[in-house]
PDB file of N, CA and C in Angstrom:
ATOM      1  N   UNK A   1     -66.977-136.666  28.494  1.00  0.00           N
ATOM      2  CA  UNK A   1     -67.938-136.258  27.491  1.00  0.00           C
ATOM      3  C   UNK A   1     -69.200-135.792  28.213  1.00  0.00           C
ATOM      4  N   UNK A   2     -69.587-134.487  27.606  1.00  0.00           N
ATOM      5  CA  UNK A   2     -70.672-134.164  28.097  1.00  0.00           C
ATOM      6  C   UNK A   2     -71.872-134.542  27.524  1.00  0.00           C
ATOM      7  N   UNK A   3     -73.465-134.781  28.328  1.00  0.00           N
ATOM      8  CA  UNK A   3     -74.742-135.011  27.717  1.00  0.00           C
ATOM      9  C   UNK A   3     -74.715-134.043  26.365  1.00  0.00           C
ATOM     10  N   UNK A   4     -74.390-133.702  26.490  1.00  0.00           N
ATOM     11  CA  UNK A   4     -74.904-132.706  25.003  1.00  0.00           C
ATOM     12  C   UNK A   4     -73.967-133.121  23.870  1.00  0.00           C
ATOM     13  N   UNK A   5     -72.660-133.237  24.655  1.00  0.00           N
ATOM     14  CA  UNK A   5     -71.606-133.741  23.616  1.00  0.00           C
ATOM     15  C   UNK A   5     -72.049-135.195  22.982  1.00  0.00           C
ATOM     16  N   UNK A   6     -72.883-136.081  23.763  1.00  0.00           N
ATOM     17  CA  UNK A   6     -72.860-137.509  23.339  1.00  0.00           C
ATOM     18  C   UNK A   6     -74.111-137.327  22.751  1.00  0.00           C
ATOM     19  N   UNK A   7     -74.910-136.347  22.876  1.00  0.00           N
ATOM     20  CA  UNK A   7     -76.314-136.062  22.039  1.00  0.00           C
ATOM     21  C   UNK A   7     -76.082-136.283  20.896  1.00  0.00           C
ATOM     22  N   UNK A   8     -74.865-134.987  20.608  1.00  0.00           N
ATOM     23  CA  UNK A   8     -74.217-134.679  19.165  1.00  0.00           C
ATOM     24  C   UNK A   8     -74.145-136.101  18.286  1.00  0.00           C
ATOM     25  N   UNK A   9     -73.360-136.414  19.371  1.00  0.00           N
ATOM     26  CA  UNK A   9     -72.199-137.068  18.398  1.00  0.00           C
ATOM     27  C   UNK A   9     -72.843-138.850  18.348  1.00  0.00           C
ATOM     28  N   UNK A  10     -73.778-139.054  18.997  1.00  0.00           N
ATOM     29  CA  UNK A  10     -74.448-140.470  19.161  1.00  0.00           C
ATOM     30  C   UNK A  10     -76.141-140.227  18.113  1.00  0.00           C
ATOM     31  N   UNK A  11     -76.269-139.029  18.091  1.00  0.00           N
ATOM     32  CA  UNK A  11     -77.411-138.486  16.956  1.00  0.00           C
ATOM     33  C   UNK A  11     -78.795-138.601  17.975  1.00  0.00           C
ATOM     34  N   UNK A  12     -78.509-138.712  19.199  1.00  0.00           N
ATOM     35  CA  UNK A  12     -80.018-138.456  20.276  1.00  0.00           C
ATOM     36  C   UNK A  12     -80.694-137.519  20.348  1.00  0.00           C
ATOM     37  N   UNK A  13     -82.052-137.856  20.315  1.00  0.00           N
ATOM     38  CA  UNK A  13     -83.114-136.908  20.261  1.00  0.00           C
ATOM     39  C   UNK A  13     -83.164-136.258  21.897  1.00  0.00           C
ATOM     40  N   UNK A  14     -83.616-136.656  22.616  1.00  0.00           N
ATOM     41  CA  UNK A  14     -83.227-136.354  24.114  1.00  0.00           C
ATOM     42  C   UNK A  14     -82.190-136.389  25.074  1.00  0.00           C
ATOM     43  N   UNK A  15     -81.848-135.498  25.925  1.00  0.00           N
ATOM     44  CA  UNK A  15     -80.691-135.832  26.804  1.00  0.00           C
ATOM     45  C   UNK A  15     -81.437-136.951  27.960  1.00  0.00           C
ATOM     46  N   UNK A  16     -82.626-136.857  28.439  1.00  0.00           N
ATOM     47  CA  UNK A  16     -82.749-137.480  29.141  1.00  0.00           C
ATOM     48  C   UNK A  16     -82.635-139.589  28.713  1.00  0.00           C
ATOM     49  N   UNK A  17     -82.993-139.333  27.387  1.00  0.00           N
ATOM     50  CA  UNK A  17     -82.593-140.812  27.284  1.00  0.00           C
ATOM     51  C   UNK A  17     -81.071-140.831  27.413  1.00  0.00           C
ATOM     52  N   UNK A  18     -79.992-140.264  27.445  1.00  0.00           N
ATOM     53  CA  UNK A  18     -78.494-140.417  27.720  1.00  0.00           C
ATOM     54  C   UNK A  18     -78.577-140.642  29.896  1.00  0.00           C
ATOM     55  N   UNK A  19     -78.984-139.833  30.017  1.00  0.00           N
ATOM     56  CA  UNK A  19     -79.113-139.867  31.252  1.00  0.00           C
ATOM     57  C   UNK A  19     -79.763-140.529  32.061  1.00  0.00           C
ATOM     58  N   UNK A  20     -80.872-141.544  31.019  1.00  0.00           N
ATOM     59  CA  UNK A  20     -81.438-143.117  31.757  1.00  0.00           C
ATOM     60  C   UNK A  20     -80.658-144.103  31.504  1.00  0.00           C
ATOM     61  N   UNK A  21     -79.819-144.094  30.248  1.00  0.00           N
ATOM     62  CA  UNK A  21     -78.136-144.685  30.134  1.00  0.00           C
ATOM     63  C   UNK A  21     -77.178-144.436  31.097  1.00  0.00           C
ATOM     64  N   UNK A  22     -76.930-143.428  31.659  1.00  0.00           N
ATOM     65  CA  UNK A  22     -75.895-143.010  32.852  1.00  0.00           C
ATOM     66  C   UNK A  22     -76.336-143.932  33.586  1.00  0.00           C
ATOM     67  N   UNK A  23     -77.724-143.124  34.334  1.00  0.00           N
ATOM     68  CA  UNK A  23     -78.292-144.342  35.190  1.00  0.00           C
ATOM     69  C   UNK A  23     -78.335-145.592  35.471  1.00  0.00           C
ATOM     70  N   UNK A  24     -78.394-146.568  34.896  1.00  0.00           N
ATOM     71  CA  UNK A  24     -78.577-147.599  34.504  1.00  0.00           C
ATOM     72  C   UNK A  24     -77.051-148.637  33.990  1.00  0.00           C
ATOM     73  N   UNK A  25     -76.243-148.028  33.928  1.00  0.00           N
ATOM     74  CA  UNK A  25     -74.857-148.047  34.010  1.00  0.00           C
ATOM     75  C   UNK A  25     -74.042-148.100  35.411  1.00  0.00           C
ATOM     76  N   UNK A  26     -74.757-146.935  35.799  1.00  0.00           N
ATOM     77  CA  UNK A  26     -74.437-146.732  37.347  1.00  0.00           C
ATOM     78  C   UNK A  26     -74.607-148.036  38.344  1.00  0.00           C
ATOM     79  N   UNK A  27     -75.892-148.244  37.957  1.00  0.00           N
ATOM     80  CA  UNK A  27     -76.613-149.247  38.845  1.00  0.00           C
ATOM     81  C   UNK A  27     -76.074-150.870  38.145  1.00  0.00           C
ATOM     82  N   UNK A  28     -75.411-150.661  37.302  1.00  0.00           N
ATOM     83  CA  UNK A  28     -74.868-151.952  36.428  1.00  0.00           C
ATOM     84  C   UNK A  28     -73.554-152.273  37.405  1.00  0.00           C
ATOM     85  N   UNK A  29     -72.735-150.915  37.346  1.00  0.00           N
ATOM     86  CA  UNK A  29     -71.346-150.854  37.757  1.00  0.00           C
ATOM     87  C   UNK A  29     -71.598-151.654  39.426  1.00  0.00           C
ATOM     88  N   UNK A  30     -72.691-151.100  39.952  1.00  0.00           N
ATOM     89  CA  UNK A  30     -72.502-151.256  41.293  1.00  0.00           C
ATOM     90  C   UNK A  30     -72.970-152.565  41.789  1.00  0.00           C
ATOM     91  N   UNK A  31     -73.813-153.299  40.846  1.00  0.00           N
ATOM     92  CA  UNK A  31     -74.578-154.823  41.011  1.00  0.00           C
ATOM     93  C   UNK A  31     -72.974-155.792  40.607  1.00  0.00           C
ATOM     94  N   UNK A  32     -72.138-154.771  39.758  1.00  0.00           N
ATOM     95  CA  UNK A  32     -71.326-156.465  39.212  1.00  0.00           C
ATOM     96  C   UNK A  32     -70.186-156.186  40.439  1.00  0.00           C
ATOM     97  N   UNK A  33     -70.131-154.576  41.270  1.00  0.00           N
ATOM     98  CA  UNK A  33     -68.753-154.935  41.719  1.00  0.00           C
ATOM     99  C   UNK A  33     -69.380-155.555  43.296  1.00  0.00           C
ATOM    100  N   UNK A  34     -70.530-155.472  43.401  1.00  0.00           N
ATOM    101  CA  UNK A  34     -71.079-156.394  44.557  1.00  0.00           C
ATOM    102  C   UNK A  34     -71.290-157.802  44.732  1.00  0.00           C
ATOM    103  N   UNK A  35     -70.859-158.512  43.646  1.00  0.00           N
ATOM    104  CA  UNK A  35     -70.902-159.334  42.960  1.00  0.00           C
ATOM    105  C   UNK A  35     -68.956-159.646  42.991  1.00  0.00           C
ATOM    106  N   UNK A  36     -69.000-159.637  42.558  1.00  0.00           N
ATOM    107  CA  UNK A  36     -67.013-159.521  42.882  1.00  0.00           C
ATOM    108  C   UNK A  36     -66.524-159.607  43.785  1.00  0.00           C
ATOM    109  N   UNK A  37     -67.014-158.402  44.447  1.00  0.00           N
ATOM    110  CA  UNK A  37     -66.154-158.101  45.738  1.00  0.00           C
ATOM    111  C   UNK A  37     -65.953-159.342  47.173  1.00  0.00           C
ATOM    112  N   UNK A  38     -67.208-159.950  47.436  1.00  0.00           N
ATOM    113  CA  UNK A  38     -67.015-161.540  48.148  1.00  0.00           C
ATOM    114  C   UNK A  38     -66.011-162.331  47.583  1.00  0.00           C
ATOM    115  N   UNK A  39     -66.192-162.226  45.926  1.00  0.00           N
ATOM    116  CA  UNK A  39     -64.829-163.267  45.399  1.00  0.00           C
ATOM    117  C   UNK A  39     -63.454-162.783  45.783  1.00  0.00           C
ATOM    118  N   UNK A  40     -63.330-161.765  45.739  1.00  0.00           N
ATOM    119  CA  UNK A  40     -61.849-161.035  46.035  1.00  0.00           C
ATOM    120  C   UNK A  40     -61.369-161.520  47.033  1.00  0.00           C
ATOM    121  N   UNK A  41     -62.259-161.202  47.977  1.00  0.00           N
ATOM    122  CA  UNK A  41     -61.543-160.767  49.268  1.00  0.00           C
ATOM    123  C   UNK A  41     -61.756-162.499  50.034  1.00  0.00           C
ATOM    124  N   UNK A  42     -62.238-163.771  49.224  1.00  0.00           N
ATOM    125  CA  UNK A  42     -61.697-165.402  49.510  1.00  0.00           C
ATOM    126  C   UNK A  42     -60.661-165.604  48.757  1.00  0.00           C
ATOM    127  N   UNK A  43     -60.622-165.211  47.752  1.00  0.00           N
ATOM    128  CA  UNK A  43     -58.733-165.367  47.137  1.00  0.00           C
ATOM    129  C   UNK A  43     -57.700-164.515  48.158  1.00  0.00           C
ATOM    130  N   UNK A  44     -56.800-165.350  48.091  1.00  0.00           N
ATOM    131  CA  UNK A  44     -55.628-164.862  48.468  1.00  0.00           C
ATOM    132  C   UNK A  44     -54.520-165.228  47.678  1.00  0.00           C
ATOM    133  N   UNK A  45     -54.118-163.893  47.077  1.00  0.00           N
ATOM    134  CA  UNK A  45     -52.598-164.116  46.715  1.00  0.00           C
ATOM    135  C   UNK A  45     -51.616-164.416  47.210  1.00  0.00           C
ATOM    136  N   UNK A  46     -50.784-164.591  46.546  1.00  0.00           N
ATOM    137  CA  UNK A  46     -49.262-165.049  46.949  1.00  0.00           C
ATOM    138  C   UNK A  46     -48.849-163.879  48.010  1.00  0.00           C
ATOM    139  N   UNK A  47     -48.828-162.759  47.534  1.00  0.00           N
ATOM    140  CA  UNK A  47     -48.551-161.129  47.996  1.00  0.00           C
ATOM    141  C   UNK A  47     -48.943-161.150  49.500  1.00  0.00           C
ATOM    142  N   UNK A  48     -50.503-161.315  49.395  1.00  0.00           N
ATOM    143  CA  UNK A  48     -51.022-161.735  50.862  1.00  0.00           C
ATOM    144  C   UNK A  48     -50.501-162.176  51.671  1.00  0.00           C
ATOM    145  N   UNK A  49     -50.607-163.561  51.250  1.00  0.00           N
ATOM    146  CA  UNK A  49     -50.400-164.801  52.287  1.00  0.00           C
ATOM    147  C   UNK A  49     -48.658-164.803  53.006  1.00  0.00           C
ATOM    148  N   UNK A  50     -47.892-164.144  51.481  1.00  0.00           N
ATOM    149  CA  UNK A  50     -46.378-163.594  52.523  1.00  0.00           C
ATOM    150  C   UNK A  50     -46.430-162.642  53.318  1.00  0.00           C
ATOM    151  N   UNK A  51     -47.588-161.668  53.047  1.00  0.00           N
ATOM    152  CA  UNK A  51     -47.627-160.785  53.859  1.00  0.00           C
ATOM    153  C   UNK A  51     -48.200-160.517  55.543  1.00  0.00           C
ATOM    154  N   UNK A  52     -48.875-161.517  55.829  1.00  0.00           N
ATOM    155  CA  UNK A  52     -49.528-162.312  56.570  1.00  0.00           C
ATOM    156  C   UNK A  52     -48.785-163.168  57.403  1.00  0.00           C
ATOM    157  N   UNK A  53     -48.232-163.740  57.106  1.00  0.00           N
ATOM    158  CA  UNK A  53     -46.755-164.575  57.549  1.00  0.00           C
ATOM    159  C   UNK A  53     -45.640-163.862  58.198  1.00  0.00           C
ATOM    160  N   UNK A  54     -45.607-162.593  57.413  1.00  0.00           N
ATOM    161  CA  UNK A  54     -44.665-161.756  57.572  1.00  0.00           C
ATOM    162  C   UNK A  54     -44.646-160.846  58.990  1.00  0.00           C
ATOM    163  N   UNK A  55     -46.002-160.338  59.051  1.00  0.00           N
ATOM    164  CA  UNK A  55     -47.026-159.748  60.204  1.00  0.00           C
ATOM    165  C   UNK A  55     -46.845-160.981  61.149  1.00  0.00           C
ATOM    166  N   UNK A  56     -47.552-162.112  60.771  1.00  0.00           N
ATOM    167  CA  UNK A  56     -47.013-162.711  62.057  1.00  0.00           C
ATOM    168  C   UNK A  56     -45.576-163.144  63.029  1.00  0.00           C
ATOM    169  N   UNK A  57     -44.546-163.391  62.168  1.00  0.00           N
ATOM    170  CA  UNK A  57     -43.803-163.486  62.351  1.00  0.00           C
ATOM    171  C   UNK A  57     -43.076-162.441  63.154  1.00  0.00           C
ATOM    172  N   UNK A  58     -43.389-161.265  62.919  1.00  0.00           N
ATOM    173  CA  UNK A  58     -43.040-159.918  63.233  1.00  0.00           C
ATOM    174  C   UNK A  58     -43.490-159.722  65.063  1.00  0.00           C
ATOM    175  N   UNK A  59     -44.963-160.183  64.979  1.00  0.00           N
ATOM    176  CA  UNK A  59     -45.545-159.462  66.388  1.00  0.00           C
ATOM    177  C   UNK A  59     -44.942-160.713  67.148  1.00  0.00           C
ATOM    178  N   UNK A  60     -44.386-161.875  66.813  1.00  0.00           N
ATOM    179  CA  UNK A  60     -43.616-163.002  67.419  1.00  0.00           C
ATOM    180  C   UNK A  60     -42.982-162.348  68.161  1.00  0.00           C
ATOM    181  N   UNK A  61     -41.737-161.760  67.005  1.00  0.00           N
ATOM    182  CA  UNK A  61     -40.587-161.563  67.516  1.00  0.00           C
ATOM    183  C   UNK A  61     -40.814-160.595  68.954  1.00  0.00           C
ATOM    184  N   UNK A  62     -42.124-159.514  68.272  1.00  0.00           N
ATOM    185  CA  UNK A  62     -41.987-158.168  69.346  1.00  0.00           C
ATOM    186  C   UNK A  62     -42.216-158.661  70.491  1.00  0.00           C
ATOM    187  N   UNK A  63     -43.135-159.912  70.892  1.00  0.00           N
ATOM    188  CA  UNK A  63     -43.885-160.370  72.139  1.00  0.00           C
ATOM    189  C   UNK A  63     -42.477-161.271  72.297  1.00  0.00           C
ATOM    190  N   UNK A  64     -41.607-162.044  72.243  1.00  0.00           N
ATOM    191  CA  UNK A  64     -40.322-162.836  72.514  1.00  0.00           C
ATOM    192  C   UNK A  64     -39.075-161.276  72.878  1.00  0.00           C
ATOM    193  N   UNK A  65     -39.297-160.204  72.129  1.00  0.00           N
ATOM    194  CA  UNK A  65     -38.412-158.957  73.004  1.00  0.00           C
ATOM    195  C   UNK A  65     -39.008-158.533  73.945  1.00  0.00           C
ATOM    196  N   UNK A  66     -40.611-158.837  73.887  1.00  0.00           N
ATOM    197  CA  UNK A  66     -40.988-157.604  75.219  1.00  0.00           C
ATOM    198  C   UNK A  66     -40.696-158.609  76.181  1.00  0.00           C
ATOM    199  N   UNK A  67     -41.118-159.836  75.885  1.00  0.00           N
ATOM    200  CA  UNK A  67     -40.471-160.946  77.681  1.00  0.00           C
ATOM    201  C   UNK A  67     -39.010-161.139  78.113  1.00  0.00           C
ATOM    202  N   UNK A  68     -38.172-160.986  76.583  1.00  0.00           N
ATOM    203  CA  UNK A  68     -37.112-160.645  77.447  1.00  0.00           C
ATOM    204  C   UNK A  68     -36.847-159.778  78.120  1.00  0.00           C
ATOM    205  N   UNK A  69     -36.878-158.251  77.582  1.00  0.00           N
ATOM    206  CA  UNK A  69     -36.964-157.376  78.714  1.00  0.00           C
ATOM    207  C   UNK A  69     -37.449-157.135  80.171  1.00  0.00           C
ATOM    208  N   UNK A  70     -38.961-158.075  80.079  1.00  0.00           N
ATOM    209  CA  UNK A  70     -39.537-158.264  81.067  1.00  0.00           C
ATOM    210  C   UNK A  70     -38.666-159.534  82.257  1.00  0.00           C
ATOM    211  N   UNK A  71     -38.267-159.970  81.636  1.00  0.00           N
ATOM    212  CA  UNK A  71     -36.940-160.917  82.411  1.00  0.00           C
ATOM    213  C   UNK A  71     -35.561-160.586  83.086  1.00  0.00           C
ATOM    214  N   UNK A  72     -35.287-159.712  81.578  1.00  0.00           N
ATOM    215  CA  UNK A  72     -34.003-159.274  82.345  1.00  0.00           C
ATOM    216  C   UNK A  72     -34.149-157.972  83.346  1.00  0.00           C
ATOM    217  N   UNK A  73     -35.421-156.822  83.090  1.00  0.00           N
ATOM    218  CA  UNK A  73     -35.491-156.162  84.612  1.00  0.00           C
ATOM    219  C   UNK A  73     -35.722-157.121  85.675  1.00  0.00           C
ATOM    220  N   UNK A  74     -36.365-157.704  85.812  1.00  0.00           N
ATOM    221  CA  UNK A  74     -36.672-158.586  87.136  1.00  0.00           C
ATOM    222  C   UNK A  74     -35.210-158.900  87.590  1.00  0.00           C
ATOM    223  N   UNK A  75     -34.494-159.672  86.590  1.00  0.00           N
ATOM    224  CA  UNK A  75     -33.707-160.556  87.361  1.00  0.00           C
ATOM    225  C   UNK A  75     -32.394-160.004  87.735  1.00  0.00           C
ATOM    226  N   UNK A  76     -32.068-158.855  86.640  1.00  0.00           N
ATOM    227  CA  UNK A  76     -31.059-157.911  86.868  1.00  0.00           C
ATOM    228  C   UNK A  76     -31.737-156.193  87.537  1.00  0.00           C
ATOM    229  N   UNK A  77     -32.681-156.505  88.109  1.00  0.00           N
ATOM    230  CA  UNK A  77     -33.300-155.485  88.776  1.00  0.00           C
ATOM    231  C   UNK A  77     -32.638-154.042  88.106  1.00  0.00           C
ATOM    232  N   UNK A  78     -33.104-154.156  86.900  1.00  0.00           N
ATOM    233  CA  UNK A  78     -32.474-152.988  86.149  1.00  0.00           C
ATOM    234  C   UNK A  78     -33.738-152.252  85.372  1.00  0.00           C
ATOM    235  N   UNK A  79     -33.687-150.659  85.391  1.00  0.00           N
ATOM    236  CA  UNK A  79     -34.960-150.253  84.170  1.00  0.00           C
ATOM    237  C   UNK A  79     -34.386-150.725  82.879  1.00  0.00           C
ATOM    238  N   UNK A  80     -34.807-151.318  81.852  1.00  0.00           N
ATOM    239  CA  UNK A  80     -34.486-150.860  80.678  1.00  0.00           C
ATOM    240  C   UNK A  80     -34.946-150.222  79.719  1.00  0.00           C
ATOM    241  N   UNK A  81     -36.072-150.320  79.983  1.00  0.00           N
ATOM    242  CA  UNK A  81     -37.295-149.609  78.961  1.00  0.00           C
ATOM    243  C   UNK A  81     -37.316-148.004  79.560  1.00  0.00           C
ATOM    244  N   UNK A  82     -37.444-147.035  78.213  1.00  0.00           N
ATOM    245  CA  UNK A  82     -37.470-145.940  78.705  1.00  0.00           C
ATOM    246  C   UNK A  82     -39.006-145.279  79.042  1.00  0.00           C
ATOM    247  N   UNK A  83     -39.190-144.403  80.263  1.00  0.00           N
ATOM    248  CA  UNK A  83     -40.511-144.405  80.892  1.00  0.00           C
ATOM    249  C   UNK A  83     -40.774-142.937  80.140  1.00  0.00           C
ATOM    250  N   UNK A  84     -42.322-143.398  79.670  1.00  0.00           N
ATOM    251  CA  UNK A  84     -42.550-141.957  79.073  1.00  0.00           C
ATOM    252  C   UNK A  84     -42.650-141.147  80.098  1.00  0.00           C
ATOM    253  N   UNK A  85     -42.259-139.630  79.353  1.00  0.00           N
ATOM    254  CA  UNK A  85     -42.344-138.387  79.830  1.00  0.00           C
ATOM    255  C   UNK A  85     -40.704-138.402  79.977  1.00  0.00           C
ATOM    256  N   UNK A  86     -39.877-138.981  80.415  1.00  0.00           N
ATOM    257  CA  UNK A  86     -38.633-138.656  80.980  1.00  0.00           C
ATOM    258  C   UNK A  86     -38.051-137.717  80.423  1.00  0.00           C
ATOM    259  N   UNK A  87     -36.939-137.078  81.099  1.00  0.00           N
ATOM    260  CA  UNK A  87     -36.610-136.019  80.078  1.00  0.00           C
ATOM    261  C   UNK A  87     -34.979-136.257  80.293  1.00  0.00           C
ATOM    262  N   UNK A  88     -34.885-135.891  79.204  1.00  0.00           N
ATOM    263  CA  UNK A  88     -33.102-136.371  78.550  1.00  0.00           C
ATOM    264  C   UNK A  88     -32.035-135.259  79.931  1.00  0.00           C
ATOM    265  N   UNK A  89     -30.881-135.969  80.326  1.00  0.00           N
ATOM    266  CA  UNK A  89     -30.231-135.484  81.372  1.00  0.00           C
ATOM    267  C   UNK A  89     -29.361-133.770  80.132  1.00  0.00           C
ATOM    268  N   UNK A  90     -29.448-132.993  81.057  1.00  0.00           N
ATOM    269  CA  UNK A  90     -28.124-132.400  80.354  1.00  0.00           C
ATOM    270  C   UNK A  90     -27.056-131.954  80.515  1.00  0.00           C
ATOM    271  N   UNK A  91     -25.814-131.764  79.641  1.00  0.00           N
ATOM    272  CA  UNK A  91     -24.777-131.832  79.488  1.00  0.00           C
ATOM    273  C   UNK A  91     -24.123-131.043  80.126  1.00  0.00           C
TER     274      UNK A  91
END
């Protein structure tokens, strides 16, 4: 809706009193979600907290593959990891 449209249709004598309403709305919107936003982000959902778990569990596993690898070159004096840049043999 435009200022002029809500002039109409709200029966206002000025646009600028609609537009010290915008204002003032604006500055409403932004005091309550500053106000909120600390609460949010100390809750944790369910969603989260599996998700979180999940992430950890994950960089576990990756750091328990990268030492094996790091084990089995040593001990089987083998590359296994592929070295960047290499370039594929061909056929």
């Amino acid at each position: 809706m435009t200022v002029k449209e809500a002039q109409t249709a709200y029966n206002i004598k000025t646009k600028k009193t609609i537009r010290d309403w915008i204002l003032r709305f604006k500055e409403e919107k932004v005091d309550f979600y500053a106000k909120i936003q600390p609460q949010m982000a100390k809750q944790k959902s369910p969603d989260k907290q599996a998700l979180e778990k999940a992430l950890q569990e994950a960089e576990l596993k990756i750091k328990a593959l990268n030492t094996l690898i790091d084990v089995a070159e040593e001990q089987l004096k083998i590359d296994i990891r592929k070295k960047s840049g290499a370039k594929q043999s061909k056929k």
